[in-house]
Structures are given as C-alpha cells and as structure tokens.
Protein backbone atom coordinates (compact mmCIF):
# COMPACT_ATOMS: atom_id res chain seq x y z
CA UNK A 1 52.13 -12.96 -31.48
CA UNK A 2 51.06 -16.30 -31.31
CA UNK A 3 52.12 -17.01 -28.43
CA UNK A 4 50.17 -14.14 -26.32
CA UNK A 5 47.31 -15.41 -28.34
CA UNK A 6 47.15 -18.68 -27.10
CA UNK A 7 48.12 -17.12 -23.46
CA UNK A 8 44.79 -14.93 -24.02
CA UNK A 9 42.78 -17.78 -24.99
CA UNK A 10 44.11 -20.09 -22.31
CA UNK A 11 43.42 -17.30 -19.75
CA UNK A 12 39.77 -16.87 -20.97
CA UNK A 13 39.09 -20.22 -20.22
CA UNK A 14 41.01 -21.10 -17.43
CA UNK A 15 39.19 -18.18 -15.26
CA UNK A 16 35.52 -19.17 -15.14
CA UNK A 17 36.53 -22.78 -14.84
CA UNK A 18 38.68 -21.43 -11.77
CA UNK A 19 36.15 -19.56 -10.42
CA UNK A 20 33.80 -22.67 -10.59
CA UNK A 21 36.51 -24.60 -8.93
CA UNK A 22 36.33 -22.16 -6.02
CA UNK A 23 32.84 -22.39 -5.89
CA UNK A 24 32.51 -26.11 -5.80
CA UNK A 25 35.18 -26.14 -3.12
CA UNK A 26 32.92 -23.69 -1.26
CA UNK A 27 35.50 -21.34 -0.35
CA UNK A 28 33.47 -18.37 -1.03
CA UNK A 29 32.15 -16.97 2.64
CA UNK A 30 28.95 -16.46 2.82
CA UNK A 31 28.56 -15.72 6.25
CA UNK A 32 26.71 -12.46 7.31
CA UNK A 33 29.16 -12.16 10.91
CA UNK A 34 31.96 -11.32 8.63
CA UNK A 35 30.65 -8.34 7.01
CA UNK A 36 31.67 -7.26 3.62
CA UNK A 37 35.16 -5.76 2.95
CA UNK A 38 35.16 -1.71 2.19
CA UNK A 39 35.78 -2.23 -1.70
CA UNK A 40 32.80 -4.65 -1.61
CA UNK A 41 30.40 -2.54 0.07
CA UNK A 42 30.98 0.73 -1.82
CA UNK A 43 30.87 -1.50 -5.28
CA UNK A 44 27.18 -2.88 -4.09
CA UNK A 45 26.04 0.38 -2.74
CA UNK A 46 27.14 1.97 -6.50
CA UNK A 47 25.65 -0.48 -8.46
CA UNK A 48 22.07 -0.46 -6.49
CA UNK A 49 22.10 3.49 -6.32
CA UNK A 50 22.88 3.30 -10.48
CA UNK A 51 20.49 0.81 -10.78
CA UNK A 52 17.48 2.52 -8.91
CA UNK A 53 18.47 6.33 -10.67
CA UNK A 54 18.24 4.33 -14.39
CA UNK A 55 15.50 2.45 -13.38
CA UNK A 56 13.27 5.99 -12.24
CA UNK A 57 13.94 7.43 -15.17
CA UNK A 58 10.44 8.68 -16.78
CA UNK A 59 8.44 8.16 -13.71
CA UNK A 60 6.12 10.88 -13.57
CA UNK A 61 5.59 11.65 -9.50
CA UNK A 62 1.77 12.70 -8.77
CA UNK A 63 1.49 14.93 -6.02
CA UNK A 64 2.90 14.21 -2.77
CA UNK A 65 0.89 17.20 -0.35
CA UNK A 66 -1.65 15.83 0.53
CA UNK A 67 -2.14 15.06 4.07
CA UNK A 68 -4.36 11.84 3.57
CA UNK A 69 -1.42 9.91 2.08
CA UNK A 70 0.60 10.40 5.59
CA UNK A 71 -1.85 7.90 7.77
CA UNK A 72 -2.17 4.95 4.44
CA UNK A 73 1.89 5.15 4.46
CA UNK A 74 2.28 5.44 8.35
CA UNK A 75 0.42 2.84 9.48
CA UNK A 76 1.73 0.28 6.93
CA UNK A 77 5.48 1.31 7.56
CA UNK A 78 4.81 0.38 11.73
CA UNK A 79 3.32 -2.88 10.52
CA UNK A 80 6.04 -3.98 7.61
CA UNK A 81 8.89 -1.67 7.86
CA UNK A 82 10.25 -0.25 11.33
CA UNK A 83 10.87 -3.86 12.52
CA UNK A 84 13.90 -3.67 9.94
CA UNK A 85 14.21 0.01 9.57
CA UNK A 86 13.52 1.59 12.98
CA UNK A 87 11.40 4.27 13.41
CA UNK A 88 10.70 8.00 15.39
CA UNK A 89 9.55 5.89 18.05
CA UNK A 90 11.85 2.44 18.10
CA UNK A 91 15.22 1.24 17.26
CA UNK A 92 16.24 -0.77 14.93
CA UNK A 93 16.22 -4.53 16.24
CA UNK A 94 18.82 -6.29 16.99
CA UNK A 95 18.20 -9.03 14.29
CA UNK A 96 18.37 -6.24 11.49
CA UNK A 97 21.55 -4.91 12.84
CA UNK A 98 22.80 -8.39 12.40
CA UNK A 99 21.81 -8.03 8.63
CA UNK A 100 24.19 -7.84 5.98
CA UNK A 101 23.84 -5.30 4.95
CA UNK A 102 22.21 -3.93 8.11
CA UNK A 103 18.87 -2.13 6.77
CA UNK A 104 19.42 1.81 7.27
CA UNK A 105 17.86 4.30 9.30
CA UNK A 106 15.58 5.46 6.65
CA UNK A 107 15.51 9.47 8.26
CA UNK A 108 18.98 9.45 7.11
CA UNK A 109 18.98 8.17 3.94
CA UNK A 110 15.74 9.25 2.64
CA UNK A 111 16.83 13.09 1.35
CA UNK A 112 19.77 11.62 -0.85
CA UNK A 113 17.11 9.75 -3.21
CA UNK A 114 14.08 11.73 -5.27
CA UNK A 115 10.68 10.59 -4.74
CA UNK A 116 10.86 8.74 -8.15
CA UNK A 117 13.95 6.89 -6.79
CA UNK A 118 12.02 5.90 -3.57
CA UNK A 119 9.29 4.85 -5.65
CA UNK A 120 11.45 2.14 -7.38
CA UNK A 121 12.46 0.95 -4.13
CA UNK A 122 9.58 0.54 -2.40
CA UNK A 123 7.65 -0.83 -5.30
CA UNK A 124 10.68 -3.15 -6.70
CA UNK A 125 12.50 -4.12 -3.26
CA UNK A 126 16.26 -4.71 -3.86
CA UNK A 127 18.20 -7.64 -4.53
CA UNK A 128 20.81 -9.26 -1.99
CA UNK A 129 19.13 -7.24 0.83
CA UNK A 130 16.07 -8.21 3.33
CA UNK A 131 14.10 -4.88 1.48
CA UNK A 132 10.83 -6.73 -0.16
CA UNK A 133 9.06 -5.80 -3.44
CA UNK A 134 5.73 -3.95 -2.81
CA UNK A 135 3.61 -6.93 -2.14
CA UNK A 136 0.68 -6.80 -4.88
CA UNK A 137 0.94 -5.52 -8.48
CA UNK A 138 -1.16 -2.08 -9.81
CA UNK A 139 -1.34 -0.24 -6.55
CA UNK A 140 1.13 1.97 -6.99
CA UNK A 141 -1.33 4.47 -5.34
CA UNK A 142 -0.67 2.81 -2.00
CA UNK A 143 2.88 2.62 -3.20
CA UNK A 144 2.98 6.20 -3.42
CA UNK A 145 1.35 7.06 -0.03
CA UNK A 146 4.63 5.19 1.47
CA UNK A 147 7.07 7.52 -0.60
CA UNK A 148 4.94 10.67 0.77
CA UNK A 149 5.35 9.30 4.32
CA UNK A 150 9.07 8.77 4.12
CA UNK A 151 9.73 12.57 2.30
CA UNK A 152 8.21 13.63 5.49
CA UNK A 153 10.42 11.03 7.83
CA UNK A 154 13.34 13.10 8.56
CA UNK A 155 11.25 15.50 10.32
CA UNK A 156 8.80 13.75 12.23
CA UNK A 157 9.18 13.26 16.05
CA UNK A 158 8.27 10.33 18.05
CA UNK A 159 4.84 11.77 18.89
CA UNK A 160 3.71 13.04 15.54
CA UNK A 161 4.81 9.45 13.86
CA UNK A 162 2.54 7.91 16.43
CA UNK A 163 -0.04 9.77 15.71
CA UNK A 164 -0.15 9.06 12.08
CA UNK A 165 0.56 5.32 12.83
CA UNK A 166 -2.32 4.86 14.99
CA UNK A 167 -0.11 3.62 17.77
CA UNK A 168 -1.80 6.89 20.18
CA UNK A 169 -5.45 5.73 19.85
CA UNK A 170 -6.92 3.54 22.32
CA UNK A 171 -10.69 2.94 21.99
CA UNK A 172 -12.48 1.50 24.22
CA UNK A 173 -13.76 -2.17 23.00
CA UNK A 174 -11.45 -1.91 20.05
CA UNK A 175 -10.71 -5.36 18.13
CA UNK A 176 -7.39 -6.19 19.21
CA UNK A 177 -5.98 -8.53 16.47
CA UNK A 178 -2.15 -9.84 16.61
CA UNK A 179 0.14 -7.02 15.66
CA UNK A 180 -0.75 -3.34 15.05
CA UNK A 181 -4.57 -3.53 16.23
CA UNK A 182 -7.10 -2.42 12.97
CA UNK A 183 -8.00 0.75 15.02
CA UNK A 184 -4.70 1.79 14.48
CA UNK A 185 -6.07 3.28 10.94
CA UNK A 186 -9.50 2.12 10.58
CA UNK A 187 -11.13 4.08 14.58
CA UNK A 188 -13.96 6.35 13.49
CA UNK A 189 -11.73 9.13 15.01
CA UNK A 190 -8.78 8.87 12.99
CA UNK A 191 -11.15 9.09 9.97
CA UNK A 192 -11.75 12.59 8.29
CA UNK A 193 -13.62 13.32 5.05
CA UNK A 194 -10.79 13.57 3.09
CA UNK A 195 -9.37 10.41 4.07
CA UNK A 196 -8.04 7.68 2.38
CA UNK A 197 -8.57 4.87 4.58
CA UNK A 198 -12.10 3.87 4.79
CA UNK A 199 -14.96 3.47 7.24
CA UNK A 200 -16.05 0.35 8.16
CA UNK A 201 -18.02 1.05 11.17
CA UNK A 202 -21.80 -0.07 10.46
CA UNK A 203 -21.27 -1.90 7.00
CA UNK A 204 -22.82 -5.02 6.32
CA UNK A 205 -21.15 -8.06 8.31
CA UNK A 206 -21.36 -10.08 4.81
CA UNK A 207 -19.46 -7.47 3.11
CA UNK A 208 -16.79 -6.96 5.48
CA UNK A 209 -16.26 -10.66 5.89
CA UNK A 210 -16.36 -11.19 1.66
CA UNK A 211 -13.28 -8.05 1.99
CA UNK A 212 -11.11 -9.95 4.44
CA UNK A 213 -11.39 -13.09 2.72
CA UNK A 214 -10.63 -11.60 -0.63
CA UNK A 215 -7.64 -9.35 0.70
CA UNK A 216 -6.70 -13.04 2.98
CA UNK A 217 -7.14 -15.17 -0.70
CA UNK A 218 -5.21 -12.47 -2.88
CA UNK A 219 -8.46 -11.82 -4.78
CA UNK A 220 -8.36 -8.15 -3.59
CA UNK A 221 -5.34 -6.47 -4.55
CA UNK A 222 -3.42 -4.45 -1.87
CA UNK A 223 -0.20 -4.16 -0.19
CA UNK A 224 -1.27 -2.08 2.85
CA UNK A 225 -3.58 -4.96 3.47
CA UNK A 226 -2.15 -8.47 2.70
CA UNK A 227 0.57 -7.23 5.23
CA UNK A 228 -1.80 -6.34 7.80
CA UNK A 229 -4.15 -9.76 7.21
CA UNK A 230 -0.82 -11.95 7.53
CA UNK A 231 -1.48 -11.37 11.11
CA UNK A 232 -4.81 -12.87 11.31
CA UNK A 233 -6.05 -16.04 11.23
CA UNK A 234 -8.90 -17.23 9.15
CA UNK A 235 -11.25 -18.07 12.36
CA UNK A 236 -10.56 -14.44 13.41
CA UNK A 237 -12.32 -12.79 10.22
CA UNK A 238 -16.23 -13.55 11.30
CA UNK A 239 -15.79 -11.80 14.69
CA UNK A 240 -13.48 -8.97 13.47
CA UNK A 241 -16.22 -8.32 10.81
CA UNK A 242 -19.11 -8.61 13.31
CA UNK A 243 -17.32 -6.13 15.39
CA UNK A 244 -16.86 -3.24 12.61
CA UNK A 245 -20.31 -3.85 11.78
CA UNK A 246 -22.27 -3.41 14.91
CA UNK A 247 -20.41 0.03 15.14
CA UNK A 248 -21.72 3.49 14.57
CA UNK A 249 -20.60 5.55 11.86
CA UNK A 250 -19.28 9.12 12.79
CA UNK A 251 -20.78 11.55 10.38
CA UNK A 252 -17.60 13.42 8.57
CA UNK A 253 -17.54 16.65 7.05
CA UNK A 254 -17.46 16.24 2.84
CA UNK A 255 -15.58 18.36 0.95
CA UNK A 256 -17.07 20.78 -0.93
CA UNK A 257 -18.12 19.97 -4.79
CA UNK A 258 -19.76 22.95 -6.84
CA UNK A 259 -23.36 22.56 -7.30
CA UNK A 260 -23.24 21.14 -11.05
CA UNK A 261 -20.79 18.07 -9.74
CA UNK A 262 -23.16 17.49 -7.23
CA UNK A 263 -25.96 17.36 -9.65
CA UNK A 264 -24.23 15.57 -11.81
CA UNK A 265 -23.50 12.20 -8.90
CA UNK A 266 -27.10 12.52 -7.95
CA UNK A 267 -28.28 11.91 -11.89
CA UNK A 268 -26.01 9.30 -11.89
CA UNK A 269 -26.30 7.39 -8.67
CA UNK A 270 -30.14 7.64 -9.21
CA UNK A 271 -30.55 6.88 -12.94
CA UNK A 272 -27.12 6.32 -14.50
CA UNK A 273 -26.99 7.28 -17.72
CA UNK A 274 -28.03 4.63 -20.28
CA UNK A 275 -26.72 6.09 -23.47
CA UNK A 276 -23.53 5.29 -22.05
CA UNK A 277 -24.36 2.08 -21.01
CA UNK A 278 -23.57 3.52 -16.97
CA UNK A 279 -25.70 1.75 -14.79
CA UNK A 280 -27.57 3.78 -11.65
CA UNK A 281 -25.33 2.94 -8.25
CA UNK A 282 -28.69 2.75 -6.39
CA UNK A 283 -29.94 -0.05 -8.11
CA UNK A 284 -27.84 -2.25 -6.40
CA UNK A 285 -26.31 -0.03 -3.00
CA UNK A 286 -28.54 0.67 -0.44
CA UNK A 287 -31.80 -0.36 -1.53
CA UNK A 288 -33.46 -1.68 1.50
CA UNK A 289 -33.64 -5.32 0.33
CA UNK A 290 -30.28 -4.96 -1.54
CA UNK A 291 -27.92 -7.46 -1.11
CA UNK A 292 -25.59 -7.49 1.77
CA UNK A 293 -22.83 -8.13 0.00
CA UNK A 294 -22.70 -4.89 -1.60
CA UNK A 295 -21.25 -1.97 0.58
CA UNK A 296 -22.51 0.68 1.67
CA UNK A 297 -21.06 3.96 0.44
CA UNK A 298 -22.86 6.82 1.68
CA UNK A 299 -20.89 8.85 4.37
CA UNK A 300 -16.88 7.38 3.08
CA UNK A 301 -14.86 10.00 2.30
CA UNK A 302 -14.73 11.08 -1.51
CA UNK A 303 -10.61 10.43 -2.28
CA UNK A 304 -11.48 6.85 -0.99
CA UNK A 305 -14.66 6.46 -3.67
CA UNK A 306 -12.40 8.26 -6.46
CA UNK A 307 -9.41 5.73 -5.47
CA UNK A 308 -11.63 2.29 -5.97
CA UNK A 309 -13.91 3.54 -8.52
CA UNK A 310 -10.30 4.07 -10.71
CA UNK A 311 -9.39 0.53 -9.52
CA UNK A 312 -12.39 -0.52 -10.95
CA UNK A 313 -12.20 1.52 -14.19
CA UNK A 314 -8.30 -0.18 -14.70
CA UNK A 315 -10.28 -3.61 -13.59
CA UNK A 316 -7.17 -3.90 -11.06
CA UNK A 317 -9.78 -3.80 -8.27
CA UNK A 318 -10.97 -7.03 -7.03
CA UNK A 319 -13.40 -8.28 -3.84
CA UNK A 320 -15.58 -10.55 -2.92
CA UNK A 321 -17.68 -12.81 -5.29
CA UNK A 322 -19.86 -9.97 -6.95
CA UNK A 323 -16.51 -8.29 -8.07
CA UNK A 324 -16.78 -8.34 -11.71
CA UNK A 325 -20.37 -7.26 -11.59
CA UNK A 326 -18.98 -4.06 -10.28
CA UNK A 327 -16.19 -3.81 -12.49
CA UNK A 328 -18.79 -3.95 -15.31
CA UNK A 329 -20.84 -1.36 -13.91
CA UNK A 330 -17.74 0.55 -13.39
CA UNK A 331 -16.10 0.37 -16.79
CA UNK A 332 -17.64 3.07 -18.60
CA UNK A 333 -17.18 6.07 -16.08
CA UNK A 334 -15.06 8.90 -17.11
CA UNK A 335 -12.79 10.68 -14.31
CA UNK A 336 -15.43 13.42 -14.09
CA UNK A 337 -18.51 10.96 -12.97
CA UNK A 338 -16.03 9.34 -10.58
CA UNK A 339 -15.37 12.99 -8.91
CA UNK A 340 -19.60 13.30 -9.11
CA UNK A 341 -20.10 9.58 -7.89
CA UNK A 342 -17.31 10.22 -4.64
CA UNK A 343 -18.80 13.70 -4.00
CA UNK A 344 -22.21 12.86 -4.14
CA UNK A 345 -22.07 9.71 -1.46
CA UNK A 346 -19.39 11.08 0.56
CA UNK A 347 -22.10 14.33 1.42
CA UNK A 348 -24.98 11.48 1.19
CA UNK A 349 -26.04 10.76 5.28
C-alpha cells in the first residue's frame, strides 16, 4: 500500500514538471499550417459550445422583429465581420481560411445557437480564435441589432444583404472615406422614420465634428462606430463633418403617437416639468442663438431619440464636451417622457 502511495505521489509531481519540461524544450507545435488533430478539434469546439450555452443562461432576449435592427447590424457586419466570415455577397478570404481554426460561414452555423447564445458571442468574442469581443461596454443594444441580422443570415441573398449593408447606394457627391463609405448607412435615402441610424444631413458642423472626435477618443461609447472611425484619419473628420452638414435633410414620415403622448413631448420639450427637476429640451436645442454644439433633433426618427435618451438615463452615453450637461438634463426622465420626447421631435419639421 505504501508503495502505490509513493508511486501516486511521485506521479503527481513528476507530470506538471514533465509537462514544463516539454514546454521549455518548445516541443509543443504551435503552428497554424498543421491544423489541429480530430480529438483536438471536437474537444475545443465542446468546451466553447458548453461554455457559451452556461454562459447565456438568464439572458432575457428583447425583441428581434423589428426591421430597423437589420441595417445597424448589416452595415457593421460588411465593415468588421465578412472579411473573416464571408458574406451573401463575398467569400471568405484567403487569410481566414488560413486561420486556425478557420472562422465559419456564419449562414451555416447560425441556426444551431439561440439568439441568447449569439449574444454571448458577439458581445464576449471567444478565446483561442480571431472572433473579437464587442468593442465598447453597455451597448448591448447595438449588440443586439448584430444577433437580429445574423437570425436573418441564412436566408438572405446576395442582393437583399447589399441592400441592408449599404453596399447598393451610390449618391452622387457622397463622402467617400477608406473602407465602407458613411453613405453606406448614414444617405438620406436609406433613412426611414423608424430608423435606427441617424440623420446627419444639415446638423451643425461643430456638433458633428465634437461626435467623431468623441466616438475617434473613446469618449462616445459604440461598437458600430469605433469600427467604422478606425478607418479614418483625424485630418479627415473637419471635411467629413462639413460635408454632412451642408446637406439637406429629407423630411421622413413619424410614426404615429396618440394625441396625449404627443401632448405630453410638447409640455415637456417646451417647459419641462420642474417639480421633477426635468429641464425644457428647447432651452438649449434649437434656439436660434443656441449653441452649435448641441444637435439638432427635430426630424430624427423616434427609436433613435428613445435609444440615446436611455443611454443618457443609464449615463452610458457620452459625446462631445457638453456631455454631462445632457446627462443631467436627462437623468430624471421616465420611459414614458422618453416615448413623448422621441415622438414629439421626430413629427417636429
């Protein structure tokens, strides 16, 4: 008994100092042209799909309909994810399919994970592959407009993903930046009142320039956007904001709001509401010596409005240098004056 004892013991300690031995030696491969042997592969692949299942456990999925959420998630996956993954309308490259593990064609993979599941990938990346982490904290709202895009991958052609991805727009004098060109999402014609993307055609050259700089710095939190910045360069910000804001705004069609809503923004907007400490929008947007700096709101669509005013509400949505005065303004609304606030300016001409 003793004797299997001490064999045990000697065992236990003689393997990690052997596989440290091994490791020192450096005869562990590490090279990506040999691939991984079967056993390998299928013990990664289980672990990561264990992983992401326990990991999605309790995540509560909003609502994944709505048609908005299909542009946000298009045009970002063109821009960060179909160099890797391929898409309706390229191949993978050939410097993912040298990968290891090569990233997969996401229309064939997508239907054997739930929405929560793709979720946790796209906002956590995985480890000991090229797939990222989502590239900002507290927007998982973007986050989510990704996961809506790719339930809807396996059945999208070539022409209906360009369409959402901007890549079947030309306008003529569009900004053409490095990469996918900002008209890609941002054209007046791709815009709807129900969108999520916003309008920057005729706001304030200060503002626009104080929201690149901020997205460029990090002081403006989101994904969608720090990938699509990486392409610019800090001397191309003035002129891409002088170009939005010479532009002419397309009037949109709101949605709808009953009558009491309605009333409800206007009060607001126009007085606030004191009591609750709710200051009135007005006094600071739009006045006609207001400051530049703030934006101009009338005519965006109302799910854009109800998206930042929640930023603002968390105080996870930053800007330019007048940020917190806006978060302080913001920090009292309840979610029925946002839907007042967004319906009121989005029907505002």
């Amino acid at each position: 008994m003793r004797l299997r004892l001490r064999h045990l013991v000697a065992t236990l300690i003689a393997l990690p100092v052997l596989g440290l031995l091994v490791g020192w030696l450096g005869l562990v491969p590490i090279g990506a042209s040999g691939g991984h042997w079967a056993a390998t592969d299928w013990f990664l692949h289980w672990v990561m799909r264990n992983s992401v299942r326990t990991a999605a456990l309790g995540t509560a999925t909003p609502p994944l309909e709505d048609p908005a959420m299909l542009p946000l998630g298009a045009g970002h996956f063109e821009v960060g994810c179909a160099v890797c993954h391929g898409s309706p309308a390229q191949d993978r490259s050939a410097a993912a399919l040298a990968m290891l593990p090569p990233p997969p064609v996401l229309s064939e993979v997508v239907p054997t994970w739930t929405d929560a599941q793709l979720f946790e990938i796209v906002q956590h990346g995985v480890r000991f592959t090229g797939m990222p982490y989502w590239p900002v904290r507290n927007r998982e709202d973007e986050v989510w407009s990704i996961v809506a895009f790719l339930r809807q991958l396996p059945e999208m052609d070539a022409a209906t993903y360009r369409q959402f991805a901007g890549l079947a727009e030309t306008t003529p004098g569009a900004v053409e930046p490095p990469a996918l060109t900002c008209d890609g999402c941002h054209a007046e014609e791709r815009l709807t009142g129900r969108s999520l993307i916003p309008s920057l055609a005729g706001q304030s050259e200060a503002y626009l320039l104080d929201s690149l700089r901020a997205y460029s710095e990090g002081t403006r939190a989101s994904g969608v956007m720090a990938v699509a910045i990486s392409a610019l360069k800090d001397e191309e910000l003035p002129a891409l904001a002088s170009a939005y804001a010479e532009r002419a705004r397309r009037r949109q069609e709101p949605a709808e709001a009953k009558p009491a809503m309605a009333e409800l923004g206007r009060k607001l907007a126009e007085l606030g509401d004191p009591a609750r400490r709710i200051p009135a929008c007005l006094s600071c947007h739009e006045k006609p010596d207001a400051n530049p700096a703030f934006p101009r709101l009338s005519g965006q669509s109302a799910p854009y409005l109800q998206s930042q005013l929640r930023l603002f509400v968390a105080k996870t949505r930053g800007g330019g240098p007048y940020r917190q005065l806006m978060q302080q303004a913001a920090e009292h609304l309840e979610e029925a004056d946002i839907q007042a606030l967004a319906a009121y300016f989005s029907a505002r001409p």
